[in-house]
C-alpha atoms as a PDB file:
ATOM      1  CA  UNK A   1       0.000   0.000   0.000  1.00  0.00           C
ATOM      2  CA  UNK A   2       1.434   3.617  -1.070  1.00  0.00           C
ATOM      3  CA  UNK A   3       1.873   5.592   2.493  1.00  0.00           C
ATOM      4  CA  UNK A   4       1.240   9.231   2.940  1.00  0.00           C
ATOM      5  CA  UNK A   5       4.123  11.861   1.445  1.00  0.00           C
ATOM      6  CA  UNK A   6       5.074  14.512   3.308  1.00  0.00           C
ATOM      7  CA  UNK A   7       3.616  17.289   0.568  1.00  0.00           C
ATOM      8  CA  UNK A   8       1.860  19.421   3.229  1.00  0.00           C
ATOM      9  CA  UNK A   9      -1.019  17.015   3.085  1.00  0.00           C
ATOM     10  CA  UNK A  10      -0.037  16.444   6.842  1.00  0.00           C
ATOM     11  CA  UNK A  11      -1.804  17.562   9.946  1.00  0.00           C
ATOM     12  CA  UNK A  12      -0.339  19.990  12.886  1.00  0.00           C
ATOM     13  CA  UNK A  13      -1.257  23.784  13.396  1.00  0.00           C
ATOM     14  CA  UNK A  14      -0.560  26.524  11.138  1.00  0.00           C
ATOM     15  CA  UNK A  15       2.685  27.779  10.050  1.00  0.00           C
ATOM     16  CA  UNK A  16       2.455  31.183  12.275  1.00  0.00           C
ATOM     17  CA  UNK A  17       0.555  29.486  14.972  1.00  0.00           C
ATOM     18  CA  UNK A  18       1.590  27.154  18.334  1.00  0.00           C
ATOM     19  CA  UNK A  19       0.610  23.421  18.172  1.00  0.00           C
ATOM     20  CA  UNK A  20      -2.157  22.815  20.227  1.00  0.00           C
ATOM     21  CA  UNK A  21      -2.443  19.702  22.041  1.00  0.00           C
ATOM     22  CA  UNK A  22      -5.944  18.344  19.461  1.00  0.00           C
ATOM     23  CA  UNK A  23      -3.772  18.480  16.473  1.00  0.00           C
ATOM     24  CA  UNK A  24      -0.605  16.797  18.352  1.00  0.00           C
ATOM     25  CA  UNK A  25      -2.937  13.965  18.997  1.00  0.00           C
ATOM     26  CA  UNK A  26      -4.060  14.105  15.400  1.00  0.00           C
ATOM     27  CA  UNK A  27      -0.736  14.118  13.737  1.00  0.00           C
ATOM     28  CA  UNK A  28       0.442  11.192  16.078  1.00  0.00           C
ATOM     29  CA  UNK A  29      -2.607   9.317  15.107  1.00  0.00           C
ATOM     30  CA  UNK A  30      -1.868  10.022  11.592  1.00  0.00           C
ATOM     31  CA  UNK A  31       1.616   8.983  11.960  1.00  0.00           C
ATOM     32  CA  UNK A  32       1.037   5.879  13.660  1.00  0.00           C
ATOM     33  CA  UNK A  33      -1.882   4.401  10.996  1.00  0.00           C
ATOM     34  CA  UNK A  34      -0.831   6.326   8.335  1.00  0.00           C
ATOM     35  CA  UNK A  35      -4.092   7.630   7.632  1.00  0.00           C
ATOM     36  CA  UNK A  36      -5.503  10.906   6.878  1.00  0.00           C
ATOM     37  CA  UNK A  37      -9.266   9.189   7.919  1.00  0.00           C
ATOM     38  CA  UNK A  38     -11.726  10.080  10.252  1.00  0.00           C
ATOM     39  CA  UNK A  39     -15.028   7.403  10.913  1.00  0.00           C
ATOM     40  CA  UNK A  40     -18.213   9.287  12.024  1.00  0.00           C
ATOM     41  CA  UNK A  41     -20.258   7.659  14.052  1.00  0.00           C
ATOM     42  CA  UNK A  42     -23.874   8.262  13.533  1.00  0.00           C
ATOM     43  CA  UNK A  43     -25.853   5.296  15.157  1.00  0.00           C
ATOM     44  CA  UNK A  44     -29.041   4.716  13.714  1.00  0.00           C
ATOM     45  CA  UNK A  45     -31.071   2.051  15.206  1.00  0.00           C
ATOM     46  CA  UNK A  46     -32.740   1.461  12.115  1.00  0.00           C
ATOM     47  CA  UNK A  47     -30.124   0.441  10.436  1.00  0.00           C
ATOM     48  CA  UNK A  48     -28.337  -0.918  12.953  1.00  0.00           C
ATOM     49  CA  UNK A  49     -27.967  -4.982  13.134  1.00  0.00           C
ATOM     50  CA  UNK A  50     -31.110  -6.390  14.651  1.00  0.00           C
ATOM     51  CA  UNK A  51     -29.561  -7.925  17.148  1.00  0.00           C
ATOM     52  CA  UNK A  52     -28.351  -4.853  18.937  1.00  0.00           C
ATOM     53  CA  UNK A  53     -31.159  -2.490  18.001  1.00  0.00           C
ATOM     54  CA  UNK A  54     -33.488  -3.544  20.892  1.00  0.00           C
ATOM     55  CA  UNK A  55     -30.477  -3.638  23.456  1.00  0.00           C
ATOM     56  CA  UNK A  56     -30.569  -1.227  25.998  1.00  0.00           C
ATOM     57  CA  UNK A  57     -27.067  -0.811  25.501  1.00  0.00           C
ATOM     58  CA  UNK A  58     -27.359  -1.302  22.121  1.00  0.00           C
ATOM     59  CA  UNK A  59     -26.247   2.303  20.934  1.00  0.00           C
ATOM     60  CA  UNK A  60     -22.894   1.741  22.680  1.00  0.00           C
ATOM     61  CA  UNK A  61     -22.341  -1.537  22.066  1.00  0.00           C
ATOM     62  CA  UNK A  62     -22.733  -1.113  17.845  1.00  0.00           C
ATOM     63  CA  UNK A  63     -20.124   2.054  18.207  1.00  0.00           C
ATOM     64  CA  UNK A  64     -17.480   0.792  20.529  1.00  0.00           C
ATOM     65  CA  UNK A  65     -17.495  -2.391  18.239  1.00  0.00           C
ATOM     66  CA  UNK A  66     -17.009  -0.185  15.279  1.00  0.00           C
ATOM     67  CA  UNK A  67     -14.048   1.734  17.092  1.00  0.00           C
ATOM     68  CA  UNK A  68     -12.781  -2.018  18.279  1.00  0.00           C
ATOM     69  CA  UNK A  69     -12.201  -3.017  14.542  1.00  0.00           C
ATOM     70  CA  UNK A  70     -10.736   0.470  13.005  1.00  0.00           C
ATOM     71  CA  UNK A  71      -9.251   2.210  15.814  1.00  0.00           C
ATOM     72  CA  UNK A  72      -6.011   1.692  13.862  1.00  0.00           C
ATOM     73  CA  UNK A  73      -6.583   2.895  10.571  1.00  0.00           C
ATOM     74  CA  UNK A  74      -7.891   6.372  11.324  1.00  0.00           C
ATOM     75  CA  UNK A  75      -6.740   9.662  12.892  1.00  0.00           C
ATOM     76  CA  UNK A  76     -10.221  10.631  14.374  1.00  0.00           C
ATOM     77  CA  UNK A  77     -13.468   9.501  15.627  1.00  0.00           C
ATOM     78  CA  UNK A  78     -16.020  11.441  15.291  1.00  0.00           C
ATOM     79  CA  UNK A  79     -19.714  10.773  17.257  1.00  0.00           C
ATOM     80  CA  UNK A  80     -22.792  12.771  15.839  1.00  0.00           C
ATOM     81  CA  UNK A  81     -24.679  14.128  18.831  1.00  0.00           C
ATOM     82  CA  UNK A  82     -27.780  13.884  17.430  1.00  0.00           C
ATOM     83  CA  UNK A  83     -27.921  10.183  16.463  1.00  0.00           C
ATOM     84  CA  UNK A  84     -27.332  10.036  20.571  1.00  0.00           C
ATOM     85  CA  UNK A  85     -29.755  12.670  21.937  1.00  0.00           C
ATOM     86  CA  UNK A  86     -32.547  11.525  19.416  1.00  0.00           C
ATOM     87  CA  UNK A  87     -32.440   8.116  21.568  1.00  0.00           C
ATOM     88  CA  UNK A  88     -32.377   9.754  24.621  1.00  0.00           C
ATOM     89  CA  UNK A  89     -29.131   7.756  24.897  1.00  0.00           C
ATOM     90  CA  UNK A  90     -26.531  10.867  25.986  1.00  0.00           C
ATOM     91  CA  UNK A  91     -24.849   8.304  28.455  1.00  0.00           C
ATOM     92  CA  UNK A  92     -24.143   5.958  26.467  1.00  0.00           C
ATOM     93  CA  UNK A  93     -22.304   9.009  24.197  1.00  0.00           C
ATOM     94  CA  UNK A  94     -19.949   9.842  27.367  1.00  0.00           C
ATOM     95  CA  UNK A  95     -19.443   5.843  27.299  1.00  0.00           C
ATOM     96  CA  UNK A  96     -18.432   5.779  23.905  1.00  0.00           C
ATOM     97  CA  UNK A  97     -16.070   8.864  24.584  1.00  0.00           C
ATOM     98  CA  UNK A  98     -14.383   7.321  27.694  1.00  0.00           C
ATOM     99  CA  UNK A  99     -14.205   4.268  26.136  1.00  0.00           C
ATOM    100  CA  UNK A 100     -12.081   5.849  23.307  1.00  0.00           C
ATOM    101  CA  UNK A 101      -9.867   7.428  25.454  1.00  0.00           C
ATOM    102  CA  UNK A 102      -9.449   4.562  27.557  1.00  0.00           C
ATOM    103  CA  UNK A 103      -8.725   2.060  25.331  1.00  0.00           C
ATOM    104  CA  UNK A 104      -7.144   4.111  22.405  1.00  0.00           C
ATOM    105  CA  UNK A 105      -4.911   6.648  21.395  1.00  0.00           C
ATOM    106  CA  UNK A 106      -7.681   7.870  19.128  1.00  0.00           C
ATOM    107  CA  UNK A 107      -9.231  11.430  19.596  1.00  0.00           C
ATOM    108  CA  UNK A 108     -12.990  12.669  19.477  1.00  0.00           C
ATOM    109  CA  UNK A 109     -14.307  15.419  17.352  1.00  0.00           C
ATOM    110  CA  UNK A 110     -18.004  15.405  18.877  1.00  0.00           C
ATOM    111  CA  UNK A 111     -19.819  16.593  16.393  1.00  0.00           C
ATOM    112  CA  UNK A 112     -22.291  18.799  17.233  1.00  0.00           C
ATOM    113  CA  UNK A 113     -22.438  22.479  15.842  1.00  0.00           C
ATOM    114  CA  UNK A 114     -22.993  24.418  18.662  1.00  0.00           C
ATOM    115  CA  UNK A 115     -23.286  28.351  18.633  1.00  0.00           C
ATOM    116  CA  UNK A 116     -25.556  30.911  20.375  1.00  0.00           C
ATOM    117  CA  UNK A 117     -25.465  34.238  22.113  1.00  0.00           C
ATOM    118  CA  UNK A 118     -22.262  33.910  24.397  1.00  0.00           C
ATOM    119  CA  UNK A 119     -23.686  32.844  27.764  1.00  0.00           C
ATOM    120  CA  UNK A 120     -25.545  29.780  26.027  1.00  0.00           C
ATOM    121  CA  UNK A 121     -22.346  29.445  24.354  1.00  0.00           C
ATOM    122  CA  UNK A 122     -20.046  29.319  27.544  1.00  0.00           C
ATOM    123  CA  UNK A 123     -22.560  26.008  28.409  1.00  0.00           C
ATOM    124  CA  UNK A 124     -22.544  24.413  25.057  1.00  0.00           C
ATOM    125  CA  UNK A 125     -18.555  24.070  25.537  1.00  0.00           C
ATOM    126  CA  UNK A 126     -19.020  22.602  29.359  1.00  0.00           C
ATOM    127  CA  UNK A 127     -21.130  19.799  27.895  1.00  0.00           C
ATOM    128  CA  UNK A 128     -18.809  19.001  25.181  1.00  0.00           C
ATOM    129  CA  UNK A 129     -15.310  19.547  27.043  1.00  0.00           C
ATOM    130  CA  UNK A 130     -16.525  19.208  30.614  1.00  0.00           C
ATOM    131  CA  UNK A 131     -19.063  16.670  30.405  1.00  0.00           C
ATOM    132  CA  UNK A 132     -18.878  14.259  27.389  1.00  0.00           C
ATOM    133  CA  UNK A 133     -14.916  15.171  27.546  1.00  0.00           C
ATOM    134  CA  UNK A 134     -14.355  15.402  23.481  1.00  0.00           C
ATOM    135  CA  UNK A 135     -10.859  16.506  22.207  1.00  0.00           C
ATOM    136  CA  UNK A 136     -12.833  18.710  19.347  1.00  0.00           C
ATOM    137  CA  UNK A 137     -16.260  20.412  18.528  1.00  0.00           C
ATOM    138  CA  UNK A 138     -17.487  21.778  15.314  1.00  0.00           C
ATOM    139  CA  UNK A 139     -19.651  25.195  15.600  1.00  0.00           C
ATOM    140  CA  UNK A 140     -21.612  27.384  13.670  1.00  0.00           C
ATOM    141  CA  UNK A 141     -19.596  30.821  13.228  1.00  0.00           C
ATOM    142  CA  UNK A 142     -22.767  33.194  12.188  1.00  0.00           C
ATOM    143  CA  UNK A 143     -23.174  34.652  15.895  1.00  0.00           C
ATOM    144  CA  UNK A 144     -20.320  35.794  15.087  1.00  0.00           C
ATOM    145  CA  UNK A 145     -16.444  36.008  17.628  1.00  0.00           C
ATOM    146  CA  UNK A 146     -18.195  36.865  21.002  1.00  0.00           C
ATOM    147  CA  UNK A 147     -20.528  33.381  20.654  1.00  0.00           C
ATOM    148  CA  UNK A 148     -17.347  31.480  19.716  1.00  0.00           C
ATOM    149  CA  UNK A 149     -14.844  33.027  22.740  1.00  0.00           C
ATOM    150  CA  UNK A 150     -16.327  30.586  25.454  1.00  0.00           C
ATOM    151  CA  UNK A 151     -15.475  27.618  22.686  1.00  0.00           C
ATOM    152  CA  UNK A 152     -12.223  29.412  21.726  1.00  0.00           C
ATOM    153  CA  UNK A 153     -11.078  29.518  25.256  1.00  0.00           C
ATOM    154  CA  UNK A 154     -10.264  26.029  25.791  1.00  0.00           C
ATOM    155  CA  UNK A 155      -7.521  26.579  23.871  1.00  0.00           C
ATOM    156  CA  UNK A 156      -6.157  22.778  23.903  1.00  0.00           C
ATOM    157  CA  UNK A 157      -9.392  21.621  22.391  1.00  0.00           C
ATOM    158  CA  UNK A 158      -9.886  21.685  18.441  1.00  0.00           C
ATOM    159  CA  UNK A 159     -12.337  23.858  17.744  1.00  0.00           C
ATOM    160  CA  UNK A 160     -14.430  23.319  14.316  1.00  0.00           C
ATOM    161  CA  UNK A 161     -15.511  26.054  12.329  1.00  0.00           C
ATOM    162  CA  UNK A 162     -18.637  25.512   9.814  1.00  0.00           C
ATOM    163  CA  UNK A 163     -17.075  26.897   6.755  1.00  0.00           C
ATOM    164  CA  UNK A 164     -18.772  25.104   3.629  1.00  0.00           C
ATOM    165  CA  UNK A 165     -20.820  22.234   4.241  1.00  0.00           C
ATOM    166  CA  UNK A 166     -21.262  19.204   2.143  1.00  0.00           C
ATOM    167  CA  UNK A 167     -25.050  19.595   1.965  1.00  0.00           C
ATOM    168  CA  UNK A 168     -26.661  20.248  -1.243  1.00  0.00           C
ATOM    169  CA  UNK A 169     -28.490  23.288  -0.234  1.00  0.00           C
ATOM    170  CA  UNK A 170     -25.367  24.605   1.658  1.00  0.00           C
ATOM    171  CA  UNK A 171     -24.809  27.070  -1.404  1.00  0.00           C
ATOM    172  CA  UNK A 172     -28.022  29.092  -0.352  1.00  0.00           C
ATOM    173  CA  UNK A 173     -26.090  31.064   1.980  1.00  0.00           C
ATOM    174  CA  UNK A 174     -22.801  29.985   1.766  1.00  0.00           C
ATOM    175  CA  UNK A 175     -21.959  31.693  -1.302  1.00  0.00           C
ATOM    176  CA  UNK A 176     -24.195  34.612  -0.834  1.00  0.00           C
ATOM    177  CA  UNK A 177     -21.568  37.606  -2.085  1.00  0.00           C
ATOM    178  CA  UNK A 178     -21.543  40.122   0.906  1.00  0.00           C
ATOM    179  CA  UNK A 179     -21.144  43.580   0.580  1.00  0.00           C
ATOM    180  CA  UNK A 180     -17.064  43.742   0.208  1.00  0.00           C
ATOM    181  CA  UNK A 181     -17.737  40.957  -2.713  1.00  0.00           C
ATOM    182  CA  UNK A 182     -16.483  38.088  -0.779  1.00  0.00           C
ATOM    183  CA  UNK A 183     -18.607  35.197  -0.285  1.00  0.00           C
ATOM    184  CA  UNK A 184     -20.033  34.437   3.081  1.00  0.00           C
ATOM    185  CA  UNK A 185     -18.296  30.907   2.947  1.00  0.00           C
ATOM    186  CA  UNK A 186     -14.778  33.187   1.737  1.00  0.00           C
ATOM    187  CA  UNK A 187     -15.577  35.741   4.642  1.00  0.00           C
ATOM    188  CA  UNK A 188     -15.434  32.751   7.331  1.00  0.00           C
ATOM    189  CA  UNK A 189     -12.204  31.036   5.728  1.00  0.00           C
ATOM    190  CA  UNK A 190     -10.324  34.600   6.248  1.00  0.00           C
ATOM    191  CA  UNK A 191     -11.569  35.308   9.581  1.00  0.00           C
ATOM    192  CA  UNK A 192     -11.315  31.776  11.377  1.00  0.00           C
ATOM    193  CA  UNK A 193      -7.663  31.807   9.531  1.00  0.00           C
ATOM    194  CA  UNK A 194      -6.858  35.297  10.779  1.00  0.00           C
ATOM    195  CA  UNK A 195      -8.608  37.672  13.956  1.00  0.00           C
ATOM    196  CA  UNK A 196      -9.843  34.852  15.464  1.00  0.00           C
ATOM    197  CA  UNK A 197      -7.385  32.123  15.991  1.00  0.00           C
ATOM    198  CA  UNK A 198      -5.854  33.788  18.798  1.00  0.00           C
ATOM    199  CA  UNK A 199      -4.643  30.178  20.182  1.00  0.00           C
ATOM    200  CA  UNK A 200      -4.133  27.978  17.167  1.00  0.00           C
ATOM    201  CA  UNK A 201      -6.880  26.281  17.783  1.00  0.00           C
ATOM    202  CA  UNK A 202      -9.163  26.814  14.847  1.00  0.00           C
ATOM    203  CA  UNK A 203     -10.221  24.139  11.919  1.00  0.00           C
ATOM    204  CA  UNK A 204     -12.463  24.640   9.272  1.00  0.00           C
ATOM    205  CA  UNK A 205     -15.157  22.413   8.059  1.00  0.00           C
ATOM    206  CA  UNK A 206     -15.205  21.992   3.926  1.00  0.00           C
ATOM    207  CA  UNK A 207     -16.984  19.401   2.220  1.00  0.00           C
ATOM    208  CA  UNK A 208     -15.224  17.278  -0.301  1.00  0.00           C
ATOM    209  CA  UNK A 209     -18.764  17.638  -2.560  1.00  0.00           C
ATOM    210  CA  UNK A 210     -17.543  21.336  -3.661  1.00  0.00           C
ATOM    211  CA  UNK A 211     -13.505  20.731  -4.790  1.00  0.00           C
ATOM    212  CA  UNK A 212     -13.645  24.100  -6.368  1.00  0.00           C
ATOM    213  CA  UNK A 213     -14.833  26.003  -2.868  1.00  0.00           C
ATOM    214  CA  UNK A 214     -12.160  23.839  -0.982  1.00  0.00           C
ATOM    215  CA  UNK A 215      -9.466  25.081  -3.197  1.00  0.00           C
ATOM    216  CA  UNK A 216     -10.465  28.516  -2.410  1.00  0.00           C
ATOM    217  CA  UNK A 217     -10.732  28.081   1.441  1.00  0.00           C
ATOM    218  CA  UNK A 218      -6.860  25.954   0.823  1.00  0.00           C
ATOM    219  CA  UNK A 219      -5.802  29.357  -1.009  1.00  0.00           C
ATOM    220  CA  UNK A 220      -6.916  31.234   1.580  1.00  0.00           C
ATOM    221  CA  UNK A 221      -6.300  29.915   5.145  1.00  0.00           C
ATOM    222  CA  UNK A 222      -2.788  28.213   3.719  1.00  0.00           C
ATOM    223  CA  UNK A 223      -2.213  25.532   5.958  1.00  0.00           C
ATOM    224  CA  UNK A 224      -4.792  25.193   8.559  1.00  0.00           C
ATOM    225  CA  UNK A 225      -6.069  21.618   8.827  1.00  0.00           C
ATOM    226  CA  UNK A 226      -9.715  21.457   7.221  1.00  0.00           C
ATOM    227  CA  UNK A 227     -12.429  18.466   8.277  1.00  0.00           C
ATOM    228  CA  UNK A 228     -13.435  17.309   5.085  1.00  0.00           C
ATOM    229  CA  UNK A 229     -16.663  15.520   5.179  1.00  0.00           C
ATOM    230  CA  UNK A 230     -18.886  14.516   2.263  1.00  0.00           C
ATOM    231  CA  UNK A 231     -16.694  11.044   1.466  1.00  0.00           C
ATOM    232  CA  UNK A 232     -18.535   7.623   0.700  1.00  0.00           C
ATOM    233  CA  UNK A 233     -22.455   7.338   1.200  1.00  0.00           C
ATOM    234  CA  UNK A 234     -22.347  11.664  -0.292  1.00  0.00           C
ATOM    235  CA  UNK A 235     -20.339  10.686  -3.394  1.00  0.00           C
ATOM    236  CA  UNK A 236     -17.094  12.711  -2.627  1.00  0.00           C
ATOM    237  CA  UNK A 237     -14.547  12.151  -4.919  1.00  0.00           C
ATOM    238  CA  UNK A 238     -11.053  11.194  -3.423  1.00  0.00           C
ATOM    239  CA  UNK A 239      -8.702  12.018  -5.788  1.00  0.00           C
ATOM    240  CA  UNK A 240     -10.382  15.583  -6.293  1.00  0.00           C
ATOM    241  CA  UNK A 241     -10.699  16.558  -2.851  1.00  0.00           C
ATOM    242  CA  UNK A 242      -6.800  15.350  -2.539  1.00  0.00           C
ATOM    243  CA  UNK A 243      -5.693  17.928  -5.417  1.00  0.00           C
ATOM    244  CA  UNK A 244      -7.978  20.313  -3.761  1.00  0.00           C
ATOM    245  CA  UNK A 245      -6.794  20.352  -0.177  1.00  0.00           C
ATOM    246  CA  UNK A 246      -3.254  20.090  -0.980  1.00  0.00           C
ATOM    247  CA  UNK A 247      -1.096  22.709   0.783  1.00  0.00           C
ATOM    248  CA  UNK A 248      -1.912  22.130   4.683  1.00  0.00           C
ATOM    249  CA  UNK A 249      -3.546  19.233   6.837  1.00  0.00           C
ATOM    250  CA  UNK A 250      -6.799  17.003   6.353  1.00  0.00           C
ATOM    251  CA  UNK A 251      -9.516  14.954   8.622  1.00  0.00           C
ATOM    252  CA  UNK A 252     -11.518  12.740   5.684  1.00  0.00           C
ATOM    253  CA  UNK A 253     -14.631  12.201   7.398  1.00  0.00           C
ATOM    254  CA  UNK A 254     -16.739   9.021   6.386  1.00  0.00           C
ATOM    255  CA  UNK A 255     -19.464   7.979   8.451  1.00  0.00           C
ATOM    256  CA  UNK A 256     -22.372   5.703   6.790  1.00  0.00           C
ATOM    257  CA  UNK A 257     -20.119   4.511   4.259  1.00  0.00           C
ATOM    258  CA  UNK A 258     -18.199   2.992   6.686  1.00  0.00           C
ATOM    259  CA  UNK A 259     -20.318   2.234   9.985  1.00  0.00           C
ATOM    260  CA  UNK A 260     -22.588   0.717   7.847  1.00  0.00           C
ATOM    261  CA  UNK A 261     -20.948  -1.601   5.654  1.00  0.00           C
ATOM    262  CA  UNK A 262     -22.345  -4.348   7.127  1.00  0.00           C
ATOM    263  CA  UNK A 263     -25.496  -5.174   8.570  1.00  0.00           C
ATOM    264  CA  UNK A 264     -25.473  -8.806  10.720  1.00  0.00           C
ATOM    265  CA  UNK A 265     -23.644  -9.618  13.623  1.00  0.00           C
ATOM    266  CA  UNK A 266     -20.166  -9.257  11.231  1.00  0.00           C
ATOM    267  CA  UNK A 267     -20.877  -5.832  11.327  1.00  0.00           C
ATOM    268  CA  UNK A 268     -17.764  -4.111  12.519  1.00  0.00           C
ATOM    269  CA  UNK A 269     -15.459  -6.993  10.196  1.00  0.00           C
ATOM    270  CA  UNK A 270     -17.758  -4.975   7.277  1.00  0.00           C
ATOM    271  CA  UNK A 271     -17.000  -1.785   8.621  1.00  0.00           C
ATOM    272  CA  UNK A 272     -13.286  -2.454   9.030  1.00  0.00           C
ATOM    273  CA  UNK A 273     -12.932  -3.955   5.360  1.00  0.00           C
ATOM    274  CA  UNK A 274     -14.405  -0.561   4.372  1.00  0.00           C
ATOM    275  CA  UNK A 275     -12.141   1.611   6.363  1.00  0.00           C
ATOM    276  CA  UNK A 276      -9.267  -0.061   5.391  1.00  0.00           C
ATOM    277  CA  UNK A 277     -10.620   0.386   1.700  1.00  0.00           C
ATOM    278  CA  UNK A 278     -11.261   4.136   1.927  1.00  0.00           C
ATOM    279  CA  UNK A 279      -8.046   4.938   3.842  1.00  0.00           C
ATOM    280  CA  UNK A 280      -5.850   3.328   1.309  1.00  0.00           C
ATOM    281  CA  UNK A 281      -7.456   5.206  -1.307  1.00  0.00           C
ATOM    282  CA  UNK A 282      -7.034   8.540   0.068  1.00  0.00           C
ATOM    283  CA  UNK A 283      -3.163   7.419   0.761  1.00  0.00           C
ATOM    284  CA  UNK A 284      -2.941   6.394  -2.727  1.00  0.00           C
ATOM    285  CA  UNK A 285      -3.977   9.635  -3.976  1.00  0.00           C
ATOM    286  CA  UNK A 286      -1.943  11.624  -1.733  1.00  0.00           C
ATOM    287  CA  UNK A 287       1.038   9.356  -3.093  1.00  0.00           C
ATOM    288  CA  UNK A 288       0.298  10.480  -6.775  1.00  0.00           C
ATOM    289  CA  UNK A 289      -0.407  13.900  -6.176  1.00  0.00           C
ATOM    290  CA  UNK A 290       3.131  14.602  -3.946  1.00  0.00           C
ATOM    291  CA  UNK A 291       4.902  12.542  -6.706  1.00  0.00           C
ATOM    292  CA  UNK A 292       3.508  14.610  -9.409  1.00  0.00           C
ATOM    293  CA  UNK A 293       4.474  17.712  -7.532  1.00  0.00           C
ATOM    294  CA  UNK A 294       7.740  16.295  -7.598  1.00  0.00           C
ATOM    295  CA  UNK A 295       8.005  15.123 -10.978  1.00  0.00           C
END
C-alpha cells in the first residue's frame, strides 16, 4: 500500500501558529496508521444490526465495536450528537467517549455544531469539554467572535468552524456575495484563519462535494487543517478533494459509508474492510499527487 508523502497534506497547526495539544494527537494518530481518515459515528437504530437495536445498551455496544475493529486505521473519531440525543441515549455518548480514550490513542471530534449568544455558548462548551470530555467540537460561526470566545477559550481543544458544508443546499447562503464581494463561505475562511485564531486552535469544516470552494478556502487559510466531510455514502470524490486540499492538513470524514458496511452480527469486520478500503485510497492519492508535484 502507497503511504502518505510529506507534501503538506499532513496535519499539525498553522505555520504562524503554536501546536495545540488536538492536532498533536491528530498528527500522532496520523503517523502511527498512516491515515488521513476520520469514521463518524452516527448510530441509527434502524439500520443498525437487529440484534443490537433492541439492546438497551445497544447504541454503545454497535459504536465501541465499530471503534474495536478500526481504531487503527484512522486519525479521528467522530460521534454525531444527534444520532445520541434523538435516543435519549446521551450516556451511552460519554461511554463511547471514555471508552475511546481509555482504550485508544484515538481522539474525538463530537460533532455537534454548537453556537448561540455567548452565555448559552459558555454552556454548550461545558457539555462538550466538561461533560462528554471530546478533544474537538465543530460550531456554527454566524453569531459571530463573542458566541465562539467561550469555545475558543479552551484553547487545547480543536475547535471546528462551519465553513462550507457538504449539503446540497449549503450554497443558499454559503456563497451569498456580501457587501465587500467576498462570499459568506470566503468571509469565514479569512476570519477563522486570521482575527480569530488567537490560540491555534481553529479548523475549518469543507466538504469534499464542492472541490472548487475547498481550493479557495486551501488558497486562503494556507495551511490550517480542514475536516473534510462529504466522502462515501455523499459521493465525494477522493482524488479531487486530494488535489484540492493540498497545501496544509486534512480529517476525511466518512461515516455511513463505513459504519454501515455491514449489517449482521459481522458488522464491525464490514466496517473495518471498508475503512481499510477508503483509507488506502485517500493514501494512494496523496502518493500520486506529492509525486507529481515532484516530478
Amino acid at each position: 500500500m502507497p503511504q502518505p508523502r510529506r507534501c503538506r497534506l499532513v496535519n499539525g497547526a498553522g505555520v504562524s501558529s503554536p501546536m495545540v495539544d488536538f492536532l498533536d494527537r491528530v498528527a500522532a494518530a496520523e503517523k502511527q496508521n498512516k491515515s488521513l481518515l476520520c469514521v463518524g459515528l452516527d448510530p441509527d437504530p434502524a439500520r443498525m444490526p437487529k440484534h443490537l437495536a433492541g439492546e438497551p445498551d445497544g447504541i454503545f455496544q454497535f459504536c465501541t465495536g465499530i471503534v474495536d475493529a478500526t481504531h487503527d486505521l484512522v486519525l479521528a473519531f467522530k460521534p454525531q450528537i444527534a444520532y445520541f440525543a434523538a435516543q435519549g441515549a446521551e450516556e451511552q455518548l460519554w461511554r463511547l467517549i471514555e471508552y475511546i480514550h481509555e482504550n485508544t490513542e484515538i481522539p474525538v471530534i463530537l460533532d455537534a455544531k454548537r453556537a448561540d449568544i455567548t452565555s448559552t455558548s459558555k454552556m454548550y462548551a461545558e457539555e462538550a469539554f466538561d461533560i462528554y470530555g471530546a478533544d474537538a467540537l465543530t460550531v456554527n460561526p454566524y453569531f459571530g467572535l463573542d458566541s465562539l470566545q467561550p469555545f475558543l477559550d479552551y484553547k487545547d481543544k480543536g475547535i471546528i468552524i462551519l465553513c462550507r458544508t457538504s449539503n446540497p443546499g449549503s450554497a443558499e447562503i454559503q456563497n451569498i456575495v456580501s457587501q465587500n464581494g467576498e462570499t459568506v463561505y470566503e468571509v469565514v475562511a479569512r476570519k477563522a484563519a486570521g482575527e480569530w485564531n488567537m490560540h491555534g486552535n481553529i479548523l475549518l469544516v469543507a466538504g469534499a462535494t464542492h472541490p472548487d470552494e475547498l481550493r479557495r478556502i486551501r488558497s486562503i487559510v494556507g495551511a490550517m487543517t480542514l475536516l473534510i466531510p462529504g466522502v462515501g455514502a455523499q459521493g465525494g470524490d477522493i482524488p479531487a478533494l486530494i488535489e484540492s486540499a493540498r497545501g496544509g492538513g486534512v480529517i476525511i470524514n466518512s461515516s455511513r459509508a463505513v459504519i454501515y458496511a455491514g449489517s449482521g452480527t459481522d458488522y464491525s469486520e464490514a466496517a473495518r474492510a471498508a475503512a481499510l478500503e477508503t483509507r488506502d485510497a485517500i493514501n494512494e492519492a496523496v502518493y500520486a499527487i506529492c509525486n507529481d508535484i515532484r516530478a
